[in-house]
N, C-alpha and C. Protein backbone atom coordinates (compact mmCIF):
# COMPACT_ATOMS: atom_id res chain seq x y z
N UNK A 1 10.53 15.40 -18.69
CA UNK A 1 10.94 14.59 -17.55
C UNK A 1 9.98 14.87 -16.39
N UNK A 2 9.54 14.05 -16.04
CA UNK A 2 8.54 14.34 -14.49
C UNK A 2 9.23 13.60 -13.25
N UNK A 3 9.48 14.96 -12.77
CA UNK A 3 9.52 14.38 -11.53
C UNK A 3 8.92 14.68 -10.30
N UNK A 4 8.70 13.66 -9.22
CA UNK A 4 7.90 13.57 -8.06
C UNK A 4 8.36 13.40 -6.79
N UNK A 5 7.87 14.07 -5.84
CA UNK A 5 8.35 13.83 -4.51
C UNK A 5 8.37 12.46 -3.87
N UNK A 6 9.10 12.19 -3.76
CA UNK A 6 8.77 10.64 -3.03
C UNK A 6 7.63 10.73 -1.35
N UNK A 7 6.82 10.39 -1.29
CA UNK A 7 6.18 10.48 0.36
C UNK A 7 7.02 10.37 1.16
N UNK A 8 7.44 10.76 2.53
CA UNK A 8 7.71 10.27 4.02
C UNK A 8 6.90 9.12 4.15
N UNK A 9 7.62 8.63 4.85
CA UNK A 9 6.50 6.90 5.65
C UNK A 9 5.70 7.56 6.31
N UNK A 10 5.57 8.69 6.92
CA UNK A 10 4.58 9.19 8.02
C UNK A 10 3.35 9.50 7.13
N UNK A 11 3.03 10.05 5.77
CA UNK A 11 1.72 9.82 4.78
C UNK A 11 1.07 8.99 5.06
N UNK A 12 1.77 7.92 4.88
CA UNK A 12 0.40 6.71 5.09
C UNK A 12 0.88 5.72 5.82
N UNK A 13 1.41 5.71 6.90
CA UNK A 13 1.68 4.71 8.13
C UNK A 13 0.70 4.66 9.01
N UNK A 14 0.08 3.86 9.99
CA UNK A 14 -1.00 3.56 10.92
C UNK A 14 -0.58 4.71 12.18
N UNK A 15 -1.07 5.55 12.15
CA UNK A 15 -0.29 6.63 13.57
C UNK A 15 -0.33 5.75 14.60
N UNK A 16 0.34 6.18 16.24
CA UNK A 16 -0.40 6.05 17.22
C UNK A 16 -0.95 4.52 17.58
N UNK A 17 0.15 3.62 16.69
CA UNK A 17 -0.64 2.21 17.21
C UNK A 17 -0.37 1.57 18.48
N UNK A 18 -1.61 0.36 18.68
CA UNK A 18 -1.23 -0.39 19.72
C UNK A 18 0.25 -0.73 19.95
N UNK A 19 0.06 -1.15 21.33
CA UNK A 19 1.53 -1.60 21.48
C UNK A 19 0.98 -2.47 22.97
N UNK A 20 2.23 -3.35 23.10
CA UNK A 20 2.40 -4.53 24.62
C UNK A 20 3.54 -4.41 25.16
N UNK A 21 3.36 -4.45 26.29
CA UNK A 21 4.84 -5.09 27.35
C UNK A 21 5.17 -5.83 26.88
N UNK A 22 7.18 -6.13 26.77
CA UNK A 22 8.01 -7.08 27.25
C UNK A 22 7.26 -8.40 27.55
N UNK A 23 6.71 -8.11 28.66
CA UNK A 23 6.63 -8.95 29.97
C UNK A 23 5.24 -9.18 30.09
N UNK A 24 4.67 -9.04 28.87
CA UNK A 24 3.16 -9.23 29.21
C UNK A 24 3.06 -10.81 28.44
N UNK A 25 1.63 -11.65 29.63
CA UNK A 25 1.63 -12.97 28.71
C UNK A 25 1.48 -12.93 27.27
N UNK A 26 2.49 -13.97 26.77
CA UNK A 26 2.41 -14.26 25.19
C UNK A 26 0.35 -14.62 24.79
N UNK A 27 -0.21 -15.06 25.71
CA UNK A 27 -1.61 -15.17 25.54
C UNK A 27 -2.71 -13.99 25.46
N UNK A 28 -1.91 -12.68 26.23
CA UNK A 28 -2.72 -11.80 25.99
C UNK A 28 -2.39 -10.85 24.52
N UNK A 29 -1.14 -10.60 24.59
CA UNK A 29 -0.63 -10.44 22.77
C UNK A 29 -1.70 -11.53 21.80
N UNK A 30 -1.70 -12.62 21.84
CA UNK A 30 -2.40 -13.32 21.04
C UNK A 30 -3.83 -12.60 20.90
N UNK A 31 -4.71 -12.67 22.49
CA UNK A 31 -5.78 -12.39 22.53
C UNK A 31 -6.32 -11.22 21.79
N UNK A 32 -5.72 -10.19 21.88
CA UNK A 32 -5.42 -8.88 21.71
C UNK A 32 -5.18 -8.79 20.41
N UNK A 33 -4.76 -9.50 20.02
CA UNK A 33 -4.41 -9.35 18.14
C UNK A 33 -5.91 -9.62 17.07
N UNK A 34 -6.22 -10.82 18.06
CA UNK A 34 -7.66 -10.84 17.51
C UNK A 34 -8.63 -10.59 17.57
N UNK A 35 -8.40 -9.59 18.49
CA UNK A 35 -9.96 -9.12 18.70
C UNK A 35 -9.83 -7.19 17.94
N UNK A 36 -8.54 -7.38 17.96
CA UNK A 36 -8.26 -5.91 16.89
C UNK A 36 -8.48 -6.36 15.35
N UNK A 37 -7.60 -7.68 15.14
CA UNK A 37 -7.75 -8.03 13.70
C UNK A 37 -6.74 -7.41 13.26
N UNK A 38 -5.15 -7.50 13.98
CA UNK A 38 -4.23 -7.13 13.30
C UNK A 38 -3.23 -8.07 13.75
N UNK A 39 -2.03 -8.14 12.80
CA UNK A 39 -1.21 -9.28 12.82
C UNK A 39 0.15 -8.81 12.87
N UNK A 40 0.12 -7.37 13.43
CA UNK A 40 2.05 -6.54 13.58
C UNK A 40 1.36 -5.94 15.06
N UNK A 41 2.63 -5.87 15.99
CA UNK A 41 1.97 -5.45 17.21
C UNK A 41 3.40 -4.99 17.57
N UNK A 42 3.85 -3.91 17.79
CA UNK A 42 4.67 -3.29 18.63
C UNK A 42 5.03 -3.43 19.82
N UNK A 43 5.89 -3.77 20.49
CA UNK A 43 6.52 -4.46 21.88
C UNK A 43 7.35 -3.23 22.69
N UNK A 44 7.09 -2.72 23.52
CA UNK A 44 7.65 -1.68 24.33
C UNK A 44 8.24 -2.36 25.75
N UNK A 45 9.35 -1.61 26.14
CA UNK A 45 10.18 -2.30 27.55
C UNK A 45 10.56 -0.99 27.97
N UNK A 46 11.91 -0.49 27.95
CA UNK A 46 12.24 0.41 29.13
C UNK A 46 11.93 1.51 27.91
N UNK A 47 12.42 2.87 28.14
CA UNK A 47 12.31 3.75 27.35
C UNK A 47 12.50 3.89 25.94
N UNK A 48 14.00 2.92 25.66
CA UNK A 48 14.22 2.95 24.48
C UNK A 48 14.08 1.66 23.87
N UNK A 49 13.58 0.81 24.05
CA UNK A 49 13.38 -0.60 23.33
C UNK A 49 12.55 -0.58 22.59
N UNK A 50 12.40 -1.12 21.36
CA UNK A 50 11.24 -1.26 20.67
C UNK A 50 11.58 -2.87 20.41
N UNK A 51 9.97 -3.44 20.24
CA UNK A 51 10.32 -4.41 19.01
C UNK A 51 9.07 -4.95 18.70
N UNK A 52 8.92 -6.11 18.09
CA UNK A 52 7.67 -6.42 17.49
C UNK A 52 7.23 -7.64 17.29
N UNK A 53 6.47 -8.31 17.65
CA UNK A 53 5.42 -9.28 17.48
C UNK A 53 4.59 -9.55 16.52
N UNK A 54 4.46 -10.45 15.77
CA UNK A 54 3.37 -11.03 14.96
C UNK A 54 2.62 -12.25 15.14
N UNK A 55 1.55 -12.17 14.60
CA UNK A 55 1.11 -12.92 14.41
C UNK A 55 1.62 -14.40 14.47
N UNK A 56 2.28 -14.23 13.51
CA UNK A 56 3.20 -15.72 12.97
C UNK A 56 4.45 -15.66 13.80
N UNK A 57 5.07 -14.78 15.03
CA UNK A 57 5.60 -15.02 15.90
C UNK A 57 4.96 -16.35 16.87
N UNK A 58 3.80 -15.84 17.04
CA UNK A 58 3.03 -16.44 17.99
C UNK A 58 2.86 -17.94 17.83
N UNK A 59 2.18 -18.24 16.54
CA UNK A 59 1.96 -19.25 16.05
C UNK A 59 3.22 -20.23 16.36
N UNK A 60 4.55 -19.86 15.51
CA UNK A 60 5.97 -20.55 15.19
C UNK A 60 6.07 -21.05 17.02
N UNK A 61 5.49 -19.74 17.85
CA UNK A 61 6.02 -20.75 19.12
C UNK A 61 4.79 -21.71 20.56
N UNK A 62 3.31 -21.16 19.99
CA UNK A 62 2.67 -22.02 20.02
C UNK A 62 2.26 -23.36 19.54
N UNK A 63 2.92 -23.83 18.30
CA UNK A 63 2.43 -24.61 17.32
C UNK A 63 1.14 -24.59 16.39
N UNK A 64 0.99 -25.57 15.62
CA UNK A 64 -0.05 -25.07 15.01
C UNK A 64 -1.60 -25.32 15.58
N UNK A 65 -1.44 -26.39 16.60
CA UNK A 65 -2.86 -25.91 17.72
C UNK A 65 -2.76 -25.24 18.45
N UNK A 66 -2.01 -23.82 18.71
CA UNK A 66 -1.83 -23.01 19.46
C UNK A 66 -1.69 -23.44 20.76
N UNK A 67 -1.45 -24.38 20.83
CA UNK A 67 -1.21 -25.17 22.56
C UNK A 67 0.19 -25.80 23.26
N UNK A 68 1.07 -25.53 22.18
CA UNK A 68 2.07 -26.18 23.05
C UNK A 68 3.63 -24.97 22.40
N UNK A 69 4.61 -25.12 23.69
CA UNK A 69 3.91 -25.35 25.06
C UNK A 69 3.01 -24.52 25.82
N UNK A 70 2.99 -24.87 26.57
CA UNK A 70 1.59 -23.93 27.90
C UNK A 70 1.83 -22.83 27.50
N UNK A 71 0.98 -22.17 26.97
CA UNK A 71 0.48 -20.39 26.34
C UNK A 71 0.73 -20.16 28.07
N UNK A 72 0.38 -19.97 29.00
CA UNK A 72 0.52 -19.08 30.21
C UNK A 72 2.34 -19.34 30.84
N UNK A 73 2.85 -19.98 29.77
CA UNK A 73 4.27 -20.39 30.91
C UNK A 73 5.16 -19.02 30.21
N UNK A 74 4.24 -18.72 28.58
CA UNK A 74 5.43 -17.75 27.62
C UNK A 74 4.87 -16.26 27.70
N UNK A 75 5.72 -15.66 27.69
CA UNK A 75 5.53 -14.07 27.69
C UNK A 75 5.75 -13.94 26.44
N UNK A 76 5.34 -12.43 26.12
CA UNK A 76 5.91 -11.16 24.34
C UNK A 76 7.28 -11.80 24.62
N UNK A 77 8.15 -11.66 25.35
CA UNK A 77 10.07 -11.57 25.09
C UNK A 77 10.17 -12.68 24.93
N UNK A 78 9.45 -14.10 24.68
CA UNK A 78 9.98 -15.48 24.12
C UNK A 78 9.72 -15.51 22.71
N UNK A 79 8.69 -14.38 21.88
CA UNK A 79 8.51 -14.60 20.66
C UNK A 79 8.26 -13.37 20.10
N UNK A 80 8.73 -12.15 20.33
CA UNK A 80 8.85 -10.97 19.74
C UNK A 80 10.49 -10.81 18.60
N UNK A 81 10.32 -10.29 18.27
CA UNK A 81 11.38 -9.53 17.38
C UNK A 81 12.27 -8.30 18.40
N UNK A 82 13.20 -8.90 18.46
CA UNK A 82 14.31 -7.39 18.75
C UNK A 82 14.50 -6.48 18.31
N UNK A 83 14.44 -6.87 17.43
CA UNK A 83 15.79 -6.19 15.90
C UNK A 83 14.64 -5.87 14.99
N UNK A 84 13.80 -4.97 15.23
CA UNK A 84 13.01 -5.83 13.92
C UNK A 84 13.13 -4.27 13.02
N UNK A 85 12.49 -3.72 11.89
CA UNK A 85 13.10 -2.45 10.92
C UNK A 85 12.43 -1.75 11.72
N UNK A 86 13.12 0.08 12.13
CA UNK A 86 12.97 0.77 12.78
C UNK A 86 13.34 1.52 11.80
N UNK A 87 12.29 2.42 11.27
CA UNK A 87 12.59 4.06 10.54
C UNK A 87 12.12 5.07 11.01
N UNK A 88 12.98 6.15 10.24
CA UNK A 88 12.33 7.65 10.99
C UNK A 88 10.92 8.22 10.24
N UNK A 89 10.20 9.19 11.38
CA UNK A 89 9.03 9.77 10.44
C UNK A 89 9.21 10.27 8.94
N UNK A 90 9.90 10.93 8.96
CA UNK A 90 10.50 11.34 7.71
C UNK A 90 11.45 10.44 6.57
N UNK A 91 11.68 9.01 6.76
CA UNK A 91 11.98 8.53 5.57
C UNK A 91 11.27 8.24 4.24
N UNK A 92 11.84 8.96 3.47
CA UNK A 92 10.83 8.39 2.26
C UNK A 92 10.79 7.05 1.75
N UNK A 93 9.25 7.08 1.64
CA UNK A 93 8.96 5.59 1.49
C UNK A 93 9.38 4.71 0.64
N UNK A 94 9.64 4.80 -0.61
CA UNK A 94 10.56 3.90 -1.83
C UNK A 94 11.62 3.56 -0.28
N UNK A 95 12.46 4.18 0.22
CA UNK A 95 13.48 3.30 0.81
C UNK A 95 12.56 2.91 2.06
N UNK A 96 11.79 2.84 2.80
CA UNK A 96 11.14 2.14 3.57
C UNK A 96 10.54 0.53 2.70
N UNK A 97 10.12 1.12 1.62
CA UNK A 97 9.33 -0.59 1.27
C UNK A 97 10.61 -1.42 0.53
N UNK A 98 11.79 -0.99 0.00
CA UNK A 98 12.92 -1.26 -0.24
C UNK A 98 13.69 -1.95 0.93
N UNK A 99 13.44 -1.58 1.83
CA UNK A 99 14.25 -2.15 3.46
C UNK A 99 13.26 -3.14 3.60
N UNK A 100 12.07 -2.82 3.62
CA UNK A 100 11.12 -4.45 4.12
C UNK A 100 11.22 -5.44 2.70
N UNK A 101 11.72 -5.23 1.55
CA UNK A 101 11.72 -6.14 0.78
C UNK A 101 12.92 -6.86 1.20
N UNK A 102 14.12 -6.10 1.19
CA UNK A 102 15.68 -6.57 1.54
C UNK A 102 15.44 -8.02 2.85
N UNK A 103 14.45 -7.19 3.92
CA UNK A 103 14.51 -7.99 5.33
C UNK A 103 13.77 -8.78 4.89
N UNK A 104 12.74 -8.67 4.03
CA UNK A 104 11.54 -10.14 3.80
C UNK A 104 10.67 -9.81 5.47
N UNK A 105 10.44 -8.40 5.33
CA UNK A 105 9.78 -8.35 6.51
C UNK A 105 8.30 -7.20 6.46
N UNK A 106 7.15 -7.40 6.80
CA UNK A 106 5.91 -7.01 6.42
C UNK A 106 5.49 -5.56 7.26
N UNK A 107 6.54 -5.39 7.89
CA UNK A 107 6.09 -4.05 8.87
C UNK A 107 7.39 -3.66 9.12
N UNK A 108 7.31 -2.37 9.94
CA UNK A 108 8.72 -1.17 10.02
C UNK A 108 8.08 -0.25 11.48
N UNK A 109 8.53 -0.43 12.29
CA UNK A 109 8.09 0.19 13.14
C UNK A 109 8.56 2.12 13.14
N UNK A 110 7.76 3.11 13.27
CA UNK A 110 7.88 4.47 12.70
C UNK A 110 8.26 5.40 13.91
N UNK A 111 9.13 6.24 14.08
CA UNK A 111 10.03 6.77 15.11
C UNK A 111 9.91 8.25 15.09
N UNK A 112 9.41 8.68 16.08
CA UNK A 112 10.10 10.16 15.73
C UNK A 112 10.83 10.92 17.41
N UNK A 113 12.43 10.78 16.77
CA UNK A 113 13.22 11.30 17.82
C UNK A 113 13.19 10.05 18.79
N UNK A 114 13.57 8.99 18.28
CA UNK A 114 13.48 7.88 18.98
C UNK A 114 12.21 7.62 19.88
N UNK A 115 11.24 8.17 19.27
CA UNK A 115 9.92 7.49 20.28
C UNK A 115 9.08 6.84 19.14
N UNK A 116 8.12 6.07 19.52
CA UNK A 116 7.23 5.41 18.56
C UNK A 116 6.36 6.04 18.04
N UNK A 117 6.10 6.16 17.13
CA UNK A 117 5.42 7.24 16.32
C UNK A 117 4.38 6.72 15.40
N UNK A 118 4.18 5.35 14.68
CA UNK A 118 3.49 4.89 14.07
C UNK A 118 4.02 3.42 13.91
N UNK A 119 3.51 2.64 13.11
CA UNK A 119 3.76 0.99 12.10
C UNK A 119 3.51 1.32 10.84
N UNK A 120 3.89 0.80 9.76
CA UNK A 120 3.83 0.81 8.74
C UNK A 120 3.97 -0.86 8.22
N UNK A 121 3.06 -0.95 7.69
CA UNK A 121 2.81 -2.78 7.29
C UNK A 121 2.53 -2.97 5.91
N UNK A 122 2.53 -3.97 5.43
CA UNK A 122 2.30 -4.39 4.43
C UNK A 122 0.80 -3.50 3.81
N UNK A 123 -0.64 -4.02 4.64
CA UNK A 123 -1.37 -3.21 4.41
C UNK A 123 -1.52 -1.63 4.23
N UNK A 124 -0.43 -1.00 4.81
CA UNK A 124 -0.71 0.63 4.69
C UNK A 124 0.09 0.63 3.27
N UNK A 125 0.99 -0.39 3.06
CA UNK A 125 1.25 0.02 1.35
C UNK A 125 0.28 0.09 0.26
N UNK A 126 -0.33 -1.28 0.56
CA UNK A 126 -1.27 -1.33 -0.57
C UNK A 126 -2.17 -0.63 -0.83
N UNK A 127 -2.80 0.03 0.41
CA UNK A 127 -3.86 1.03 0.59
C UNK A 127 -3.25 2.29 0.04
N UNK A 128 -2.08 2.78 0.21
CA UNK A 128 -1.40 3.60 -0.81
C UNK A 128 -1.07 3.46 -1.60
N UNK A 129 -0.74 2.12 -2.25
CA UNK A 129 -0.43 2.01 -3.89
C UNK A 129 -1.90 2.19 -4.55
N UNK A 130 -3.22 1.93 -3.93
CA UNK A 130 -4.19 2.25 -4.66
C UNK A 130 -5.22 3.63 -4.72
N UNK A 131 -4.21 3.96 -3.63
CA UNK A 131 -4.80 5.76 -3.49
C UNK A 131 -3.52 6.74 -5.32
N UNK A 132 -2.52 5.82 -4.78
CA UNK A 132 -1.76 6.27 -6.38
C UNK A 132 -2.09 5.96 -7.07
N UNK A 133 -2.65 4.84 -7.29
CA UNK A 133 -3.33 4.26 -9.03
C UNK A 133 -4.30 4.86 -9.14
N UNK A 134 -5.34 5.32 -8.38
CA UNK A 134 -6.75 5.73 -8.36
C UNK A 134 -6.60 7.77 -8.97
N UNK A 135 -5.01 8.01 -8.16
CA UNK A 135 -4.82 9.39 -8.76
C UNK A 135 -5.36 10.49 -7.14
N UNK A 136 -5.26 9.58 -5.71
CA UNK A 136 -6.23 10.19 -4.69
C UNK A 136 -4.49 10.83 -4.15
N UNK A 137 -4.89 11.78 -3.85
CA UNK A 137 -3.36 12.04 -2.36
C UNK A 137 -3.28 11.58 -1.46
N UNK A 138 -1.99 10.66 -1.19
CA UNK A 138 -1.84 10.35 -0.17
C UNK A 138 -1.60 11.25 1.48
N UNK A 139 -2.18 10.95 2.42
CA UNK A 139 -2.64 11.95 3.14
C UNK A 139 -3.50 10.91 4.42
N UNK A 140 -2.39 10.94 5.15
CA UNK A 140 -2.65 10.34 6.63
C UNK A 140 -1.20 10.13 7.50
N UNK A 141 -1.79 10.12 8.81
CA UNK A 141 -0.50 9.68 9.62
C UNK A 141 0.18 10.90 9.57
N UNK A 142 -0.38 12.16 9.58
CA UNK A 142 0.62 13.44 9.81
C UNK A 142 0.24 13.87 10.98
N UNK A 143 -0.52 13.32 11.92
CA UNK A 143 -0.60 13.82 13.21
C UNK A 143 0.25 13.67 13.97
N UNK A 144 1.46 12.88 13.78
CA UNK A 144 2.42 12.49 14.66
C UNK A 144 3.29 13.13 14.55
């Protein structure tokens, strides 16, 4: 019988990521996404709020020419996520990618002691499912 430790999400989650105001224009979230080249963006307000923005937030409320309505009339809080999956550093990951399958949702924002601690997205899986196929240790995101 073999058995294996399951990882923490904190192994291979993005440490230390960007993040935006509430209250910052919905145009600079946009701007900002592309010039990083990422499509999950973390949303910060008073101490304890989290939530999150995508890409395809943006889009659903720009349209698909990104122009309507007026990008300068909308802020992050007209097209962010509230609610969106919030885990601790220490959950192991089978139930982290298990919760984003359940939600049909591509990222998990990463906590430690209720502060923001990392993202974990679709991409940091795959990049670890092929550090496991390859036979490499997984091994990142423990600075947090």
């Amino acid at each position: 019988m073999n058995i294996r430790k399951i990882p923490a999400v904190k192994r291979v989650m993005t440490a230390f990521p960007f993040s935006i105001d509430v209250n910052a224009p919905l145009r600079e979230a946009r701007v900002f996404m592309q010039d990083k080249n990422i499509r999950h963006l973390p949303v910060r307000g008073d101490a304890q709020t989290f939530g999150m923005i995508t890409d395809r937030d943006i889009k659903r409320m720009l349209g698909p020419d990104m122009d309507y309505p007026p990008e300068q009339e909308l802020k992050v809080r007209d097209a962010y996520d509230a609610e969106p999956l919030v885990v601790e550093l220490n959950t192991p990951l089978d139930l982290v990618l298990r919760a984003m399958a359940e939600r049909h949702v591509t990222a998990a924002l990463v906590t430690r002691r209720g502060e923001l601690a990392g993202l974990f997205t679709a991409m940091d899986a795959f990049q670890a499912f092929a550090r496991f196929l390859s036979g490499t240790p997984l091994d990142g995101g423990e600075a947090a």
